[in-house]
PDB file of N, CA and C in Angstrom:
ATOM      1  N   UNK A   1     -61.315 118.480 100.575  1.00  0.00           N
ATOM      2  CA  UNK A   1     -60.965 117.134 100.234  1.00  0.00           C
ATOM      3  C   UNK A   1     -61.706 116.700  98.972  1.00  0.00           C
ATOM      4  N   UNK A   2     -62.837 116.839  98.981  1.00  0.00           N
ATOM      5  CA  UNK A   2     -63.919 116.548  98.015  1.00  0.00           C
ATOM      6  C   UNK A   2     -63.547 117.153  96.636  1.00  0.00           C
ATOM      7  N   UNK A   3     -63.446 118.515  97.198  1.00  0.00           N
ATOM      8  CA  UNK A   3     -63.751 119.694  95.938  1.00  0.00           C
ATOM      9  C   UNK A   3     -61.695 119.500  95.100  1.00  0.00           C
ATOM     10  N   UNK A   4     -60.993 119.367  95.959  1.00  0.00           N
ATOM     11  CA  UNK A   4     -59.386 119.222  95.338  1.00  0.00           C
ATOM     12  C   UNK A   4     -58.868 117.798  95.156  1.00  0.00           C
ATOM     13  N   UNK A   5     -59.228 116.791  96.205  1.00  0.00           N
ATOM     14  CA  UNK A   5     -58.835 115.751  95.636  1.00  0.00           C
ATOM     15  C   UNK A   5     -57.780 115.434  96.292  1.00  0.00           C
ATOM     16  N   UNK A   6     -57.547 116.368  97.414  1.00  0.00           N
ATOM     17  CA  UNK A   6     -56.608 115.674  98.634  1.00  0.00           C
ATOM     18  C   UNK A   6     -56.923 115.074  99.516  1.00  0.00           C
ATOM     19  N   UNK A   7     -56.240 114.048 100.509  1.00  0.00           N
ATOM     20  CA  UNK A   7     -56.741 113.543 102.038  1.00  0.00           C
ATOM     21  C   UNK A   7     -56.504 114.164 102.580  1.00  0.00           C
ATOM     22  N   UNK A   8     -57.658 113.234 103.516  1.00  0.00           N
ATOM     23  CA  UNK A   8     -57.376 114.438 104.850  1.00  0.00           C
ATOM     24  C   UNK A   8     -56.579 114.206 105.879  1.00  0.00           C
ATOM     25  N   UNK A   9     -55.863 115.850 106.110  1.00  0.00           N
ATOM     26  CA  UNK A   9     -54.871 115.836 107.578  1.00  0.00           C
ATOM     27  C   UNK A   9     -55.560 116.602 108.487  1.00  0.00           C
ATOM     28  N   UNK A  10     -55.386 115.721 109.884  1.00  0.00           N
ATOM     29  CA  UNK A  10     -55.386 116.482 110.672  1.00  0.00           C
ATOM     30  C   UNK A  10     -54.823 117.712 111.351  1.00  0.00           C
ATOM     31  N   UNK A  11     -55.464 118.984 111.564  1.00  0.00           N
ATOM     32  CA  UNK A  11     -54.934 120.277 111.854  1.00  0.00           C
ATOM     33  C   UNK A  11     -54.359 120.235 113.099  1.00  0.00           C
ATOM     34  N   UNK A  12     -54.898 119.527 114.307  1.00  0.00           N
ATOM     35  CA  UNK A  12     -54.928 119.263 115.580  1.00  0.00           C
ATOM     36  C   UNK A  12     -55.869 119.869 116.252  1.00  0.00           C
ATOM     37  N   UNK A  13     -55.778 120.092 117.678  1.00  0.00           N
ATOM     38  CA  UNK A  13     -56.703 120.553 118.567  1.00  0.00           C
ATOM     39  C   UNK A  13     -56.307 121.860 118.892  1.00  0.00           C
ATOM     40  N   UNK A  14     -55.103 122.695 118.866  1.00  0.00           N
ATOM     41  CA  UNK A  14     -55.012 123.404 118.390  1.00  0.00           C
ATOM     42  C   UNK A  14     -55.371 124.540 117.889  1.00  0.00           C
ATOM     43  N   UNK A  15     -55.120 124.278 116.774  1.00  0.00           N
ATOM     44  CA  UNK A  15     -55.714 124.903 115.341  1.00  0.00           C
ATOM     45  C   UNK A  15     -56.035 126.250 115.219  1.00  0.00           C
ATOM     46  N   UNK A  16     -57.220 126.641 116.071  1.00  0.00           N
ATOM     47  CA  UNK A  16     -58.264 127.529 115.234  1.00  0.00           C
ATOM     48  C   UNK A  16     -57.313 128.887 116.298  1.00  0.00           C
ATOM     49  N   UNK A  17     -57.100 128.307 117.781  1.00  0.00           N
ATOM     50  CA  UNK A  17     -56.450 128.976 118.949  1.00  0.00           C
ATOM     51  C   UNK A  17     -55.303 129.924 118.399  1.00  0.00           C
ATOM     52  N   UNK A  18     -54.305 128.810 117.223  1.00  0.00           N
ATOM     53  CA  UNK A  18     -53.311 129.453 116.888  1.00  0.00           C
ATOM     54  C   UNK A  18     -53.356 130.526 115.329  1.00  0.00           C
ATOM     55  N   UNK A  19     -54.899 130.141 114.818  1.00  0.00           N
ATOM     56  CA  UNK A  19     -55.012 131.375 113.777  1.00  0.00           C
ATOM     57  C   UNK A  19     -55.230 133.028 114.465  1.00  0.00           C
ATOM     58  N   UNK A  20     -55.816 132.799 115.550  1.00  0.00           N
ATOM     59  CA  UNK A  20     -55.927 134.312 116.182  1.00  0.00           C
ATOM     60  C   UNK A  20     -55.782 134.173 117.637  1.00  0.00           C
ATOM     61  N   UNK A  21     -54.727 134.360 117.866  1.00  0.00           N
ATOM     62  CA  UNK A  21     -54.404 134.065 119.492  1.00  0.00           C
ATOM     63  C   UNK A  21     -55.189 134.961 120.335  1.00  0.00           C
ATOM     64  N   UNK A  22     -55.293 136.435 119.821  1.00  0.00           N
ATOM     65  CA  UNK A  22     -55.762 137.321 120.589  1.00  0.00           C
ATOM     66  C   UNK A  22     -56.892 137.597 120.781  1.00  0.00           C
ATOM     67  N   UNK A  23     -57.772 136.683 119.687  1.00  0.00           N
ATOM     68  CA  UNK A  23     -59.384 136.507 119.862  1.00  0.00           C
ATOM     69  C   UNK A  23     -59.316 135.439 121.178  1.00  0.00           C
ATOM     70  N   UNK A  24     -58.850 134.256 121.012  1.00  0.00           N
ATOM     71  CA  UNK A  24     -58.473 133.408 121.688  1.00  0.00           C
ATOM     72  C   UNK A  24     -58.864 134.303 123.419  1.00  0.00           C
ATOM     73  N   UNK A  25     -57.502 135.242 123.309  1.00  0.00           N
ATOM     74  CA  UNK A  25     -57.423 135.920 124.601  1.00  0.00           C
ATOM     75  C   UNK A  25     -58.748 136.317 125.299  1.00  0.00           C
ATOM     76  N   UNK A  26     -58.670 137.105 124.409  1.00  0.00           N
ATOM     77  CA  UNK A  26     -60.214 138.199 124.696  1.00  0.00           C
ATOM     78  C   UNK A  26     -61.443 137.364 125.353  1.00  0.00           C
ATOM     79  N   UNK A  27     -61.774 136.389 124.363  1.00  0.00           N
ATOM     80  CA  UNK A  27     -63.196 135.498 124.854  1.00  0.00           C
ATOM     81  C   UNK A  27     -62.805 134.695 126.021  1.00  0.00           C
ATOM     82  N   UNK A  28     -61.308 134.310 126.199  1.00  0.00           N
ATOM     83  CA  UNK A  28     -61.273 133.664 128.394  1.00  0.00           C
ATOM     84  C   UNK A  28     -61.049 134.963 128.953  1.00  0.00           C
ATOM     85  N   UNK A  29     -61.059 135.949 128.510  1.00  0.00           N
ATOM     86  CA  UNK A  29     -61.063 137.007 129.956  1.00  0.00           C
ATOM     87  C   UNK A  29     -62.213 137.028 129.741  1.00  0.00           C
ATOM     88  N   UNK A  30     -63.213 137.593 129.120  1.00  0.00           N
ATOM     89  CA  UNK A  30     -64.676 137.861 128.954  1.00  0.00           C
ATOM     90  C   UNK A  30     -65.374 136.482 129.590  1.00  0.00           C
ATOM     91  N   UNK A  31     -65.254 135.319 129.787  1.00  0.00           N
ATOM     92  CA  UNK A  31     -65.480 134.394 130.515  1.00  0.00           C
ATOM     93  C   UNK A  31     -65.349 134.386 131.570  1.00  0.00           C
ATOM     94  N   UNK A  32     -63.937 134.692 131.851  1.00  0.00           N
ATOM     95  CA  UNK A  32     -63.903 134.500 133.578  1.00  0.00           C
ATOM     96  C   UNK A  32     -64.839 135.880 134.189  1.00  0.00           C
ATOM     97  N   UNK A  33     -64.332 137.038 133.448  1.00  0.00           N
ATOM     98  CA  UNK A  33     -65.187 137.896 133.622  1.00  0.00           C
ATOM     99  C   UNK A  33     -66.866 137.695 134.280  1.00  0.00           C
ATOM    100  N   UNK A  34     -67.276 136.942 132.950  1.00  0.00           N
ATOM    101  CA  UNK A  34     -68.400 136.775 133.094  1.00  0.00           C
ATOM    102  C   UNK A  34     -68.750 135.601 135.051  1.00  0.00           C
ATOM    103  N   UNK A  35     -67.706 135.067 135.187  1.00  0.00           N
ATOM    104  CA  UNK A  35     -67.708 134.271 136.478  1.00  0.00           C
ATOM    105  C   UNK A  35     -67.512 134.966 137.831  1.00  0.00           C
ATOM    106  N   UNK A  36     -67.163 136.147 137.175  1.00  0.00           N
ATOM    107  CA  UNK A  36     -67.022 137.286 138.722  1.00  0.00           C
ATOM    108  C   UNK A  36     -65.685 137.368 138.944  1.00  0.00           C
ATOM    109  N   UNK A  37     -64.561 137.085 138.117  1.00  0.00           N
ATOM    110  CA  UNK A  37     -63.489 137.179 138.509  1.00  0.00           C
ATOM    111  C   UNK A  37     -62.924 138.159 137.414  1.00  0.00           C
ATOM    112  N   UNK A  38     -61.665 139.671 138.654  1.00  0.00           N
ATOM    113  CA  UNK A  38     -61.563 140.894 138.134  1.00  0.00           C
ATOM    114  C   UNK A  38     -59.817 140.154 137.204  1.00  0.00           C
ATOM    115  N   UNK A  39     -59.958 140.648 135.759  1.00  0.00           N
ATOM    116  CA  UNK A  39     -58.881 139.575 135.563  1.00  0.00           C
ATOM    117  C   UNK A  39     -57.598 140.953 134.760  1.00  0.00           C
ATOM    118  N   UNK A  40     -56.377 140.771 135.298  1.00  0.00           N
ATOM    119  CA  UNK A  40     -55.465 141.739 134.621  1.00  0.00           C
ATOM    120  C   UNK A  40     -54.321 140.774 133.608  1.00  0.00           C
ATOM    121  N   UNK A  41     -53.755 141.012 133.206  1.00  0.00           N
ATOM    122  CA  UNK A  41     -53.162 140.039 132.102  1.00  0.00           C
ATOM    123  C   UNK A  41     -51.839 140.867 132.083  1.00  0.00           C
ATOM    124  N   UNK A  42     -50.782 140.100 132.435  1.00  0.00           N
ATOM    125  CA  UNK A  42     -49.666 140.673 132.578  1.00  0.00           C
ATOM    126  C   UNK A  42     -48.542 139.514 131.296  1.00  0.00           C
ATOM    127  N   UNK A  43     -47.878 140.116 130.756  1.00  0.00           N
ATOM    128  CA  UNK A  43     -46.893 139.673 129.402  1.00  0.00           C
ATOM    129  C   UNK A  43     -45.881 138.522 130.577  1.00  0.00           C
ATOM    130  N   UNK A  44     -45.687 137.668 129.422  1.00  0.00           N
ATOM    131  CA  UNK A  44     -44.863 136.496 130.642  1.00  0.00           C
ATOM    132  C   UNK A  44     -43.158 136.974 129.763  1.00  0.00           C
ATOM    133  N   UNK A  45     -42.214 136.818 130.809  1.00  0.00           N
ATOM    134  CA  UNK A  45     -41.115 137.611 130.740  1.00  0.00           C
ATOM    135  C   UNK A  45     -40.437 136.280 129.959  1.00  0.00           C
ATOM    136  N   UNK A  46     -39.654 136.493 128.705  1.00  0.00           N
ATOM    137  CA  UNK A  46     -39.433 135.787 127.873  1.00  0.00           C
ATOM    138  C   UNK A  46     -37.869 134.996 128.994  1.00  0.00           C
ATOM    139  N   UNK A  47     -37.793 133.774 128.343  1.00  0.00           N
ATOM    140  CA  UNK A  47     -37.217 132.649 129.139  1.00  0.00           C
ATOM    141  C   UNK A  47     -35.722 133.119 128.320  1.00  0.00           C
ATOM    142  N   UNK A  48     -34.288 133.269 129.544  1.00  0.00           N
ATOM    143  CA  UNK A  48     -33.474 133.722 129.374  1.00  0.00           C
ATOM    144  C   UNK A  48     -32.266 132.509 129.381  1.00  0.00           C
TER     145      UNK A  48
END
């Protein structure tokens, strides 16, 4: 904003989830993990 001279927009809440979804992934299994729960991750069957 400062350095270009644009305002600011909000990205949302969002955001950072949808630059790398699969980091995203990784760190809530490694969480629940970490809670004692054995976690398998199955693909959700695309809506027909």
């Amino acid at each position: 904003m400062l350095k270009d001279g644009r305002e600011y927009a909000e990205l949302g809440a969002d955001y950072l989830e949808q630059l790398d979804p699969q980091r995203v992934t990784r760190c809530l299994v490694k969480r629940l993990q970490r809670l004692g729960y054995d976690v398998t991750l199955t693909p959700e069957k695309a809506a027909a």
